[in-house]
Protein backbone atom coordinates (compact mmCIF):
# COMPACT_ATOMS: atom_id res chain seq x y z
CA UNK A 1 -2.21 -5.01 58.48
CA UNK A 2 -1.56 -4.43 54.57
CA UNK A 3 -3.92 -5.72 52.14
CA UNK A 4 -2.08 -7.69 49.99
CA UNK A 5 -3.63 -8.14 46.35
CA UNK A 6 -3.38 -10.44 43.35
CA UNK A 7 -0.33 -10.37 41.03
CA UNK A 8 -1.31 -7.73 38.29
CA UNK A 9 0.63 -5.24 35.88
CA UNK A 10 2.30 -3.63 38.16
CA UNK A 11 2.53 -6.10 41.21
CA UNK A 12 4.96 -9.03 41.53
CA UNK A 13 5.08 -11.39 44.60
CA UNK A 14 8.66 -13.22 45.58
CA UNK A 15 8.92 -15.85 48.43
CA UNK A 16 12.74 -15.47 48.52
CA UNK A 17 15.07 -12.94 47.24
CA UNK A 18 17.35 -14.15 44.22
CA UNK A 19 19.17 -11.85 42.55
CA UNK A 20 18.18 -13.07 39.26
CA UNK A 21 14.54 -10.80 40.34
CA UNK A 22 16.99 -7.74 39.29
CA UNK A 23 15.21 -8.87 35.60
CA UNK A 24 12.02 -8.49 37.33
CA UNK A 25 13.07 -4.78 38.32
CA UNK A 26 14.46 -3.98 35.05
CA UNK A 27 11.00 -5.08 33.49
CA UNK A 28 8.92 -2.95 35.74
CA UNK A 29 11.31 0.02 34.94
CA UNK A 30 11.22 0.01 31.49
CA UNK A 31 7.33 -0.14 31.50
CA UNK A 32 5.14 1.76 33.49
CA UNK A 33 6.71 0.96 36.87
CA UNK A 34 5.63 -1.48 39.99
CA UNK A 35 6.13 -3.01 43.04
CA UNK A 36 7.99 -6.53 44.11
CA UNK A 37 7.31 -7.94 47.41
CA UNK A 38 9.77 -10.36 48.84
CA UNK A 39 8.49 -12.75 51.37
CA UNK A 40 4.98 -13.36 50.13
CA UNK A 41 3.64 -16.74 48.02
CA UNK A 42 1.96 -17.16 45.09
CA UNK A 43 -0.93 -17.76 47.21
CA UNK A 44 -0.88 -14.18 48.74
CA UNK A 45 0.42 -15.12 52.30
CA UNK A 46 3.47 -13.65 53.71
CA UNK A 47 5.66 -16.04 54.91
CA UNK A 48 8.05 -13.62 55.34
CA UNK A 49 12.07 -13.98 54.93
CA UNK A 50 14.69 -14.38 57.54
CA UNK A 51 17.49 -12.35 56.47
CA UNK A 52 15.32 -9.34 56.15
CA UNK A 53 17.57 -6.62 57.75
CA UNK A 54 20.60 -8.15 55.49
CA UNK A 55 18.21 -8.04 52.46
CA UNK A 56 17.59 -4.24 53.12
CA UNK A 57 21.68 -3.43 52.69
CA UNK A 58 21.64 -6.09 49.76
CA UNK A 59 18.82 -5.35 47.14
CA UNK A 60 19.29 -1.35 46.71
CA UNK A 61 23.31 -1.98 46.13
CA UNK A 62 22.47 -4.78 43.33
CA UNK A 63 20.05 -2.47 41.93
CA UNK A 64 22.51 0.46 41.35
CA UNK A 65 25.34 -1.65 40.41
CA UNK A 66 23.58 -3.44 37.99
CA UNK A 67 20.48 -1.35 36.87
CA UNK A 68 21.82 1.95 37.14
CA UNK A 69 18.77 3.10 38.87
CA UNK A 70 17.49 3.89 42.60
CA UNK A 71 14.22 2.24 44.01
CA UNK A 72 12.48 2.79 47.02
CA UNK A 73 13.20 -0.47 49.58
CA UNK A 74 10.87 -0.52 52.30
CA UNK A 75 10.81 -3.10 55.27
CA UNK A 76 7.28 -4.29 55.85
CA UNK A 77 5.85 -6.43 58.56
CA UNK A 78 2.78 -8.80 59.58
CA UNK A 79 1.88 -11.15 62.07
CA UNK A 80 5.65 -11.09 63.07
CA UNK A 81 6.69 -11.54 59.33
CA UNK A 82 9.52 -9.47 57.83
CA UNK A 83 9.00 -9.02 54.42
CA UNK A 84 10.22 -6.69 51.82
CA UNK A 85 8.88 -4.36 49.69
CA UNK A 86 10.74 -2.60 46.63
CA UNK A 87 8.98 0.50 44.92
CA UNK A 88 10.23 0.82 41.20
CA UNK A 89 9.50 3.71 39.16
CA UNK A 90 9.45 4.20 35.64
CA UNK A 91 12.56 5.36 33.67
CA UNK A 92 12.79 8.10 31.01
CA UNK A 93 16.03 5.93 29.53
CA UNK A 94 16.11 2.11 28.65
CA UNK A 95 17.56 -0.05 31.36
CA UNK A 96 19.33 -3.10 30.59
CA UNK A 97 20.29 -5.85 32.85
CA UNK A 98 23.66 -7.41 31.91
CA UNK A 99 23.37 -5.91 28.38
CA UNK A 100 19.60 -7.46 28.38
CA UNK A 101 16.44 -5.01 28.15
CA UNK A 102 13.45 -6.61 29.87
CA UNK A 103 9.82 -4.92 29.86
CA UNK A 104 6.87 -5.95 32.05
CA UNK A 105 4.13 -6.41 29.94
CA UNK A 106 0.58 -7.56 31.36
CA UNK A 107 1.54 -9.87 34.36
CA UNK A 108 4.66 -11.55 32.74
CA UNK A 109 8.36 -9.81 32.02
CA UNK A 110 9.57 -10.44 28.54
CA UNK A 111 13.45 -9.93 27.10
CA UNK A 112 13.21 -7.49 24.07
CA UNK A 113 15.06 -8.33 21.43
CA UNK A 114 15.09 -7.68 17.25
CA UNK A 115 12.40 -5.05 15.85
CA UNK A 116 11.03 -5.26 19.45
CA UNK A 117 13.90 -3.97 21.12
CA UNK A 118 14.35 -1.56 18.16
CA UNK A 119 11.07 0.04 18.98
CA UNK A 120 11.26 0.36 22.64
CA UNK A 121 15.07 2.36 22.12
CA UNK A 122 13.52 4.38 19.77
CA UNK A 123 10.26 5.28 21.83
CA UNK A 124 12.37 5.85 24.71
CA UNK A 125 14.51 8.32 22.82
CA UNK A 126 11.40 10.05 21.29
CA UNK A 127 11.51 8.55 18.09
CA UNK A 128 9.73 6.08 15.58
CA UNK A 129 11.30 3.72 13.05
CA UNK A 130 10.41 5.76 10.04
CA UNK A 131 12.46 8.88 11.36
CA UNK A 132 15.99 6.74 11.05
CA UNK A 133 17.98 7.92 8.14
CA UNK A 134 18.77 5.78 5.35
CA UNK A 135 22.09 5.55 5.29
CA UNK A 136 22.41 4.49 1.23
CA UNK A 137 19.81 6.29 0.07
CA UNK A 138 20.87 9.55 -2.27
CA UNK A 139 17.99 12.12 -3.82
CA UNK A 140 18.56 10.49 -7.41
CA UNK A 141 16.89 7.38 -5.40
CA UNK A 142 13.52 9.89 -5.22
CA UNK A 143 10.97 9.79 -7.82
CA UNK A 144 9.85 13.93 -9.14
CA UNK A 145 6.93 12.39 -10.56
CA UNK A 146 5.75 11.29 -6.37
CA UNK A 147 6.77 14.70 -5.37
CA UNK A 148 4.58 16.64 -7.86
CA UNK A 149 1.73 14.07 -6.77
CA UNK A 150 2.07 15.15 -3.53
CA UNK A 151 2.63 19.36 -3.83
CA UNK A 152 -0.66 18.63 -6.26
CA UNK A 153 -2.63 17.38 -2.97
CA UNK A 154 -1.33 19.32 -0.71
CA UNK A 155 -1.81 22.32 -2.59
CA UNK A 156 -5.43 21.23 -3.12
CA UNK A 157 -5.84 20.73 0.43
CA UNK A 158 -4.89 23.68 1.66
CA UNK A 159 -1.97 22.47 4.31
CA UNK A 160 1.19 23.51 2.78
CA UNK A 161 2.58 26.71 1.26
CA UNK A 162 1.59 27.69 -1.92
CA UNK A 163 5.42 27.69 -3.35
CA UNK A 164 6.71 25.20 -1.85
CA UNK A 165 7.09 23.61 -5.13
CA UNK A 166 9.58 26.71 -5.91
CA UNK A 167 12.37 25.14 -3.71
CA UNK A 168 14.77 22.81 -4.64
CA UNK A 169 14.16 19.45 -3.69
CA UNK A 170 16.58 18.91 -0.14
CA UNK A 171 14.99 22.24 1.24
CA UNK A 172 11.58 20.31 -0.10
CA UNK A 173 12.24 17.58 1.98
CA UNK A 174 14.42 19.40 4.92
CA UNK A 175 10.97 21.85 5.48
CA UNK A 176 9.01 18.68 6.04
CA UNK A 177 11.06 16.99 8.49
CA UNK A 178 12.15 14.24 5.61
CA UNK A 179 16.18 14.45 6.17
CA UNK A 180 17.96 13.90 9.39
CA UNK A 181 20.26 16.80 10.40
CA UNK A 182 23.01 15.47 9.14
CA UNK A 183 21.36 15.30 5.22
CA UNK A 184 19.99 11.92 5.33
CA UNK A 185 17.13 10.96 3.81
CA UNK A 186 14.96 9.31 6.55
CA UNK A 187 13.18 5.85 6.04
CA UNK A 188 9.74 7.46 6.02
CA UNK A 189 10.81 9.66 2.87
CA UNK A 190 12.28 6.19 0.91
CA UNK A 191 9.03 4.34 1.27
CA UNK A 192 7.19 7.99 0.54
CA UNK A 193 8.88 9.05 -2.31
CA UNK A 194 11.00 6.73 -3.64
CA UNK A 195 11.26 5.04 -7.56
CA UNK A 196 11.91 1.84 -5.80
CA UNK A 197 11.11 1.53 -2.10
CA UNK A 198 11.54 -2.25 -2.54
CA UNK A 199 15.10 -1.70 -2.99
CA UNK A 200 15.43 -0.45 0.53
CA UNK A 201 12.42 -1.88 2.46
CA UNK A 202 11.35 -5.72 0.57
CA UNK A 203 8.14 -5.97 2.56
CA UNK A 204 6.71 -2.70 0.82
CA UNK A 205 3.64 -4.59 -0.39
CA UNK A 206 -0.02 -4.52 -0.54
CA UNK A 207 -1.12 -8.17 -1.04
CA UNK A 208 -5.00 -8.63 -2.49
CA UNK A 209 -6.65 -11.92 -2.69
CA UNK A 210 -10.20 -12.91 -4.18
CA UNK A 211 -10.84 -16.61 -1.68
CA UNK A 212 -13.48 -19.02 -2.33
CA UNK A 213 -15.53 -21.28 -0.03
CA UNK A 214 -11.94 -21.46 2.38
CA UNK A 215 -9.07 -19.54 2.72
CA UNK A 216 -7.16 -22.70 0.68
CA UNK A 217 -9.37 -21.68 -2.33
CA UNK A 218 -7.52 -18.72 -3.73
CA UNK A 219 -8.85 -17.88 -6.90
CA UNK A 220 -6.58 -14.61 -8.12
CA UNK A 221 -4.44 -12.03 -6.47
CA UNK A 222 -3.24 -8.93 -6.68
CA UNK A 223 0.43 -7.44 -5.33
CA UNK A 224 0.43 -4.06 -5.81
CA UNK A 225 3.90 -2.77 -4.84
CA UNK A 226 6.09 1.28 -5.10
CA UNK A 227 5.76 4.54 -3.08
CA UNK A 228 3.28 4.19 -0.35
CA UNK A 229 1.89 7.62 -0.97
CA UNK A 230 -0.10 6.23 -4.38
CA UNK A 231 -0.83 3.08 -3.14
CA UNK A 232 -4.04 3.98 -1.78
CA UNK A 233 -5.04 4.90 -5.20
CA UNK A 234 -3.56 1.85 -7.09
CA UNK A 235 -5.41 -0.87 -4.32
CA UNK A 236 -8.56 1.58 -4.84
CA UNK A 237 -8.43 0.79 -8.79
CA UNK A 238 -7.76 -2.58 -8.69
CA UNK A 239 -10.86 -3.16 -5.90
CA UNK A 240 -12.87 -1.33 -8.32
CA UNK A 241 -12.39 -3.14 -11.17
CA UNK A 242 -11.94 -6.34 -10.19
CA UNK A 243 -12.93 -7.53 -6.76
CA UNK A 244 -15.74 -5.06 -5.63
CA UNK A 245 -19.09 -4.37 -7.10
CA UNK A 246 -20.97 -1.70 -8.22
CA UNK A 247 -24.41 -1.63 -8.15
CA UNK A 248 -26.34 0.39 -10.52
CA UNK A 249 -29.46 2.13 -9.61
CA UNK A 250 -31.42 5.12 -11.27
CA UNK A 251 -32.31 8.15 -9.50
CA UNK A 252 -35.27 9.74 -12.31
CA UNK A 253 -33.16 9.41 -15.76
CA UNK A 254 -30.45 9.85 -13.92
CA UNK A 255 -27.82 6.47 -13.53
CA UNK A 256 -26.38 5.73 -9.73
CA UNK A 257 -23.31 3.56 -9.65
CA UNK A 258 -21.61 3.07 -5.95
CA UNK A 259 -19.33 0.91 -4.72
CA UNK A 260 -20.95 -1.68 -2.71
CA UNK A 261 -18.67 -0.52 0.61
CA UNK A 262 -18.78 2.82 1.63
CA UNK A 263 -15.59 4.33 -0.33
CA UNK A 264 -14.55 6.75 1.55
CA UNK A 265 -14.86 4.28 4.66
CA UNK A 266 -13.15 2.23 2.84
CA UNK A 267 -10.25 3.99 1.68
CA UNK A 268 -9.69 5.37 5.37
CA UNK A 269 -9.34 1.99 6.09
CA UNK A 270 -6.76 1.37 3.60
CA UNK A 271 -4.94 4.66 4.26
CA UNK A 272 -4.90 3.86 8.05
CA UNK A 273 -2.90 0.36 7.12
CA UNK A 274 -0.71 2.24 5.64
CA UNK A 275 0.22 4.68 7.90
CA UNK A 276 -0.06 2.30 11.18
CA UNK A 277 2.08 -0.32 9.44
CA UNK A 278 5.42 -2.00 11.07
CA UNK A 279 7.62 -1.78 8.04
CA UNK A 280 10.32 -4.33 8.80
CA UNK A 281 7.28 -6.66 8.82
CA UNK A 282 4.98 -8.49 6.63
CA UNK A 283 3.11 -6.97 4.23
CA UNK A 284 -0.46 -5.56 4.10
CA UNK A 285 -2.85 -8.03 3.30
CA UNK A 286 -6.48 -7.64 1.85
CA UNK A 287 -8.20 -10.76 1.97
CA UNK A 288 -11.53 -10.97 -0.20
CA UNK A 289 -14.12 -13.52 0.18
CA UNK A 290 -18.20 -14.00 -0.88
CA UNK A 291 -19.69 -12.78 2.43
CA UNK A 292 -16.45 -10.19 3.75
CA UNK A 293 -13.37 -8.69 3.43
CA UNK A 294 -10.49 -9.11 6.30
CA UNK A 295 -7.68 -6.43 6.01
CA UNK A 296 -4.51 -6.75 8.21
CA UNK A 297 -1.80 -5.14 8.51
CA UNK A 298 1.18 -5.76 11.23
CA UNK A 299 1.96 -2.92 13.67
CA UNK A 300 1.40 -2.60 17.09
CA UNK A 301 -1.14 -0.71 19.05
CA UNK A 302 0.42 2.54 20.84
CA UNK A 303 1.47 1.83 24.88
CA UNK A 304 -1.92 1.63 27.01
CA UNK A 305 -4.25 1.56 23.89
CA UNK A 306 -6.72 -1.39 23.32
CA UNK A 307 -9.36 -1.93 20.37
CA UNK A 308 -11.72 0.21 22.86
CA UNK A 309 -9.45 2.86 22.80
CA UNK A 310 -9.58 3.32 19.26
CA UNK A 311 -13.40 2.76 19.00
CA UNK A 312 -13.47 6.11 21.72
CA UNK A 313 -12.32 9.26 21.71
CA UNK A 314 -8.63 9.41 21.83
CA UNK A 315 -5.32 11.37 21.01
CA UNK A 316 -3.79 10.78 17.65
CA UNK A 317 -0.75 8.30 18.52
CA UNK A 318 0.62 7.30 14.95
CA UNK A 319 3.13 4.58 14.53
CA UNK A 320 4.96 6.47 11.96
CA UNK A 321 4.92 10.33 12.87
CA UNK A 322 6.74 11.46 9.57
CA UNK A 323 4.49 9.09 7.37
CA UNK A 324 1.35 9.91 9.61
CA UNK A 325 2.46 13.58 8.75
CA UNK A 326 3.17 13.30 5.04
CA UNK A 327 -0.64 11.88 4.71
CA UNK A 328 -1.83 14.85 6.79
CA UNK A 329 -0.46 17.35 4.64
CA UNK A 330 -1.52 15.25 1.42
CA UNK A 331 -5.08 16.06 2.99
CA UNK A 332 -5.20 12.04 2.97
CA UNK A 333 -6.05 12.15 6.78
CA UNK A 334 -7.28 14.30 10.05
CA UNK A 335 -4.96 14.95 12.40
CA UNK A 336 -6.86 13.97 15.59
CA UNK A 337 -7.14 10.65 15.46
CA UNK A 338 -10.63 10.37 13.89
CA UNK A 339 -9.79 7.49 11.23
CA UNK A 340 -12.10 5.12 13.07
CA UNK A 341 -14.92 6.87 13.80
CA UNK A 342 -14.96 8.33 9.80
CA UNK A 343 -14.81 4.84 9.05
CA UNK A 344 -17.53 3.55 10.86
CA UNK A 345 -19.55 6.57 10.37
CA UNK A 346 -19.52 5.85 6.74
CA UNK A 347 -21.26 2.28 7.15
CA UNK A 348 -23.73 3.86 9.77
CA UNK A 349 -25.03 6.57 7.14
CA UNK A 350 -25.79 3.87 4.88
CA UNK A 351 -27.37 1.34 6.96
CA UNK A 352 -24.55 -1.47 6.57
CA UNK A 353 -22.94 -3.34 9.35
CA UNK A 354 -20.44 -1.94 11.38
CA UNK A 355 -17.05 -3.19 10.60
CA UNK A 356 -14.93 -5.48 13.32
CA UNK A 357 -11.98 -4.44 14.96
CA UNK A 358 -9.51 -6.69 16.33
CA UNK A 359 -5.54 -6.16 17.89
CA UNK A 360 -4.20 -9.85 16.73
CA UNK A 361 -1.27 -11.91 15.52
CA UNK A 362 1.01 -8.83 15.97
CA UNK A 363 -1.26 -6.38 14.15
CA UNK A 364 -4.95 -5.05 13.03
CA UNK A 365 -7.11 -6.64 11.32
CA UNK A 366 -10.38 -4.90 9.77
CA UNK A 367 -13.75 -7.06 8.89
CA UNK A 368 -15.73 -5.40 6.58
CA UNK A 369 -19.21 -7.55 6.09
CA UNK A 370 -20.50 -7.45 2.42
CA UNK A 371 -24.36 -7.23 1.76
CA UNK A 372 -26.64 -10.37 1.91
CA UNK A 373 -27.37 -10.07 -1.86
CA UNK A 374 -23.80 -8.86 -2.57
CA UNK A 375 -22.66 -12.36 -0.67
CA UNK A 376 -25.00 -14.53 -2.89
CA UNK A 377 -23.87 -13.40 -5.95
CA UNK A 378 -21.63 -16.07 -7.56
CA UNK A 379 -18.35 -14.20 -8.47
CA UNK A 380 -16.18 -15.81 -11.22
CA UNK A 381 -12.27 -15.54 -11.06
CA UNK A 382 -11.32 -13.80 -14.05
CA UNK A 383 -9.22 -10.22 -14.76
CA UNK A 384 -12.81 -8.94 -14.59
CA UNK A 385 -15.16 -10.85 -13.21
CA UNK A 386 -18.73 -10.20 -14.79
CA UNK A 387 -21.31 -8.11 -12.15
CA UNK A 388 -25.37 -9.31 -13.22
CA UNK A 389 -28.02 -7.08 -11.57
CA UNK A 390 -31.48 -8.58 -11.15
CA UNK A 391 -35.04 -6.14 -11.82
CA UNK A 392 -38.10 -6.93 -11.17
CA UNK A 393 -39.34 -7.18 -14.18
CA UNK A 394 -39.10 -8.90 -17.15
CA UNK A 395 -38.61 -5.79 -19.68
CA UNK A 396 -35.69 -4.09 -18.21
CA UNK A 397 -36.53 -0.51 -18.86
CA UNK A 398 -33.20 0.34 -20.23
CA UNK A 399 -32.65 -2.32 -22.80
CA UNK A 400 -36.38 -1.32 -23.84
CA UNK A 401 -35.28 2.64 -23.79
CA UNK A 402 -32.54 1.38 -26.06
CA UNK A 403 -33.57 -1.76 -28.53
CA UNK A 404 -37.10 0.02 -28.90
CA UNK A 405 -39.58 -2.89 -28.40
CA UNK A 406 -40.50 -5.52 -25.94
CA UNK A 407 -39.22 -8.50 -28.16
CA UNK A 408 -35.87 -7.11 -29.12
CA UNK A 409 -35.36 -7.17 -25.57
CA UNK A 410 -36.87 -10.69 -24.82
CA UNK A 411 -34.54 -11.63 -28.10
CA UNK A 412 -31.26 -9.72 -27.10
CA UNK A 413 -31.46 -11.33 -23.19
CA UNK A 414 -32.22 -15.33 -24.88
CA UNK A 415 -29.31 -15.14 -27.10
CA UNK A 416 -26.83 -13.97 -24.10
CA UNK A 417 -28.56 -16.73 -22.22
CA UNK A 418 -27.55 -19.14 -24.89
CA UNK A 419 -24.09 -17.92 -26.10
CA UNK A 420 -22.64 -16.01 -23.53
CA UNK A 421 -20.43 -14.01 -25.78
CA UNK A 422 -22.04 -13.19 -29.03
CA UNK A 423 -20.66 -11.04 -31.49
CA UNK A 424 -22.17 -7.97 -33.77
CA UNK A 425 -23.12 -10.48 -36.36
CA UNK A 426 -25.04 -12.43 -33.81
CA UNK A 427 -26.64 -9.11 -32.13
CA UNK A 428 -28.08 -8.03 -35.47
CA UNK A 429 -29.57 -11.19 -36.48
CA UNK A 430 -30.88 -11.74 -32.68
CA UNK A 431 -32.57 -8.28 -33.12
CA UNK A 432 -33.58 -8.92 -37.15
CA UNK A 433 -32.17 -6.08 -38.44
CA UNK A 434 -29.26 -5.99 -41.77
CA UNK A 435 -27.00 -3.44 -41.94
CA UNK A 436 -23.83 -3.58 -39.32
CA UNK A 437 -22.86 -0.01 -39.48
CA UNK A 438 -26.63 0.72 -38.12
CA UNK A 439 -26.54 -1.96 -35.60
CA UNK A 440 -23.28 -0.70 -34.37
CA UNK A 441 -23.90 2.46 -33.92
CA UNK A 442 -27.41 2.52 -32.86
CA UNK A 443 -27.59 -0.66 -30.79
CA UNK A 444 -23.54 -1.70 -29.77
CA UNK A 445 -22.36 1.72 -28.79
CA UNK A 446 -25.33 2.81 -26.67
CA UNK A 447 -25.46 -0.60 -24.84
CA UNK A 448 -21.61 -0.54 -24.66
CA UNK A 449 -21.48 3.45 -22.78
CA UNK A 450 -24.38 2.37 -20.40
CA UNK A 451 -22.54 -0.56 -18.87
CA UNK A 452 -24.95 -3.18 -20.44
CA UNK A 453 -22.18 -5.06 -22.59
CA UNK A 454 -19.13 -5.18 -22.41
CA UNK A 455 -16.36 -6.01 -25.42
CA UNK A 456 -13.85 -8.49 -24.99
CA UNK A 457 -11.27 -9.90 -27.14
CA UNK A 458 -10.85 -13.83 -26.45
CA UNK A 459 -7.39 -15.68 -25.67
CA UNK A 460 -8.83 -18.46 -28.20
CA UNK A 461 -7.24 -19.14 -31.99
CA UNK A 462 -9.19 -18.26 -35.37
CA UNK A 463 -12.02 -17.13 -32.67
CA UNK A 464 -14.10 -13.48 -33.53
CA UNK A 465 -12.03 -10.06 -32.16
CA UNK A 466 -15.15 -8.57 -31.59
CA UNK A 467 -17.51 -10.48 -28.49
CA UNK A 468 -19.79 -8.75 -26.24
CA UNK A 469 -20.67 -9.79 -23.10
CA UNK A 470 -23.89 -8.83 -20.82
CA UNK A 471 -22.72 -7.21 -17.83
CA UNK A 472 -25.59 -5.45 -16.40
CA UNK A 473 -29.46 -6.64 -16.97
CA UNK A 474 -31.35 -2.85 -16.76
């Protein structure tokens, strides 16, 4: 008697033949293969099918004529039950059905079709989307001043020739895989290299956003858009200065300031969205909020890989080879698939929580929890939102190191308290002293270079150029 199992990946059961099941076949041959038994219910139980011997003439003829392909049809019996068993393997070339391509996937067959069916063709040929030529594209369309960014990286780290920066630009790009055989430059190079990737690919974005209490509280954003090789660096900047925080800490006389997240970590996550991204998609999208930051970008994950996968050891599968490659060189990335494990390595060496990992709504999204005290902090939604560190005591020691005397600093920290913005005029009578030049140079610049003030010019008419504004209480 054979043991006859639940429905599964690679495990279909038919009561009765139709020969719309060729779909079924088609699915199963395009994936990772299977087996569809005709004459057994949903239920398990063969019930077997009266035209059996017929069937077993039938069903390998309809499979050639219309699949193109040869499967194993095997006549199996229980209980005095004829049923019908057909063995599919998995093809090397896509298989359509009527012009259709189907692909078992989990326990259910799907139709392919748009960037879906784009990917399969190419994956089936050996190929990813970023290795298609642009057909309009020309080399005036590439920006030198990318190039020279990247020979300066890959020259630092070591994983390109020395002179390759001798060549002219098409044997450049033709020694790095960038052009197709034919001349073409290749997707991957456009959004790489180009002045104006958006001309070629519109989703070519970055998206930023500082959230509130909800997601429908959006206080500013960010869109940080060109070549995808330097927009690592731009999103890096813009975190830095206006969405991230920087606590300062001193180390003997000497002054710590590190980004709240591990950067590295951080930027490996960033890089990795990059790299891994479906281009004829929606954009990358950085989501920043009091307690966490959620970073998605769309893109699947490679055939037979699952958020475990990636957590493990495991072969570097990229979604874009020639981008994935590019970033290599650049000494951006490792080649062995280690992006995750840097990443969370990073949080584990300084005692933060592991980030989340999740495979959803066509993509990967990345939670990053911020700090307790980091989370508490109000954060106000300007081009450059203040950052107040609390100490202990009550005479911070560098405001004493620099105003000279307990009271100047009890005076300098009421009138912030009351004014907010005050300017030199207000400083030097808060700290009782008369001549400007002094107070400027002796009290404004050193608080200014040591992060304690900061100057800002308000948007307001007939109002002071010159306000300071505490930053930092040290």
């Amino acid at each position: 008697m054979n043991q006859i199992t639940q429905e599964s990946q690679n495990i279909e059961y038919k009561q009765s033949w139709r020969d719309e099941y060729l779909k079924w076949i088609c699915g199963f041959a395009n994936a990772s293969g299977g087996k569809i038994y005709i004459g057994i219910d949903d239920d398990c139980h063969v019930v077997g099918v009266p035209d059996a011997k017929k069937l077993m003439e039938d069903i390998p003829n309809k499979i050639v004529n219309y699949l193109g392909i040869v499967a194993d049809v095997n006549l199996l019996n229980e209980e005095d039950n004829d049923y019908i068993e057909i063995n599919v393997s998995p093809s090397s070339v896509p298989i359509s059905y009527r012009g259709i391509y189907h692909y078992r996937s989990g326990s259910t067959k799907q139709e392919l079709n748009g960037s879906a069916l784009q990917h399969f063709l190419l994956k089936r040929l050996g190929r990813t989307w970023d290795d298609l030529p642009c057909e309009w594209a020309t080399f005036d369309d590439i920006d030198k001043d990318a190039v020279a960014y990247f020979f300066k990286k890959a020259a630092s780290a070591k994983r390109v020739a020395n002179n390759i920066a001798d060549d002219d630009l098409q044997t450049v790009f033709q020694n790095l895989d960038l052009v197709t055989e034919e001349g073409k430059l290749k997707n991957a190079t456009l959004l790489l290299f180009a002045k104006r990737p958006s001309r070629f690919f519109p989703l070519v974005q970055f998206k930023i956003g500082r959230f509130g209490k909800s997601d429908d509280d959006l206080m500013f954003q960010d869109i940080v858009e060109g070549n995808i090789l330097q927009m690592a660096d731009k999103v890096m900047d813009i975190l830095k200065s206006k969405y991230l925080i920087s606590p300062i800490h001193y180390e003997g006389l000497q002054r710590i300031e590190s980004l709240e997240i591990p950067e590295e970590s951080l930027r490996e996550a960033i890089f990795n969205s990059i790299i891994h991204k479906d281009y004829t998609g929606a954009p990358i999208q950085l989501s920043v909020y009091n307690d966490k930051l959620i970073l998605w970008n769309e893109g699947r994950l490679p055939e037979g890989f699952t958020i475990g996968t990636l957590l493990g050891k495991h072969p570097s599968r990229p979604y874009n080879k020639n981008i994935a490659d590019i970033f290599f060189k650049a000494g951006f990335i490792e080649a062995w698939g280690r992006g995750i494990s840097k990443i969370i390595e990073g949080f584990t060496q300084e005692g933060l929580k592991t980030p989340i990992f999740e495979a959803t709504m066509g993509g990967i999204m990345v939670t990053i929890i911020r700090s307790e005290a980091i989370a508490s902090t109000p954060q106000v939604p300007t081009s450059n939102p203040p950052v107040t560190h609390q100490y202990p005591t009550s005479n911070p020691p560098v405001l004493l190191a620099i105003l000279g005397d307990k009271n100047k600093v009890s005076e300098f920290l009421d009138l912030f308290n009351k004014q907010k913005e005050c300017s030199s005029i207000d400083i030097m009578n808060s700290l009782d002293l008369k001549d400007i030049r002094y107070v400027r140079e002796n009290y404004i610049k050193p608080l200014l270079e040591d992060g304690i003030i900061e100057l800002k010019y308000p948007d307001v008419p007939n109002h002071p150029k010159q306000m300071y504004r505490l930053v930092a209480i040290k």
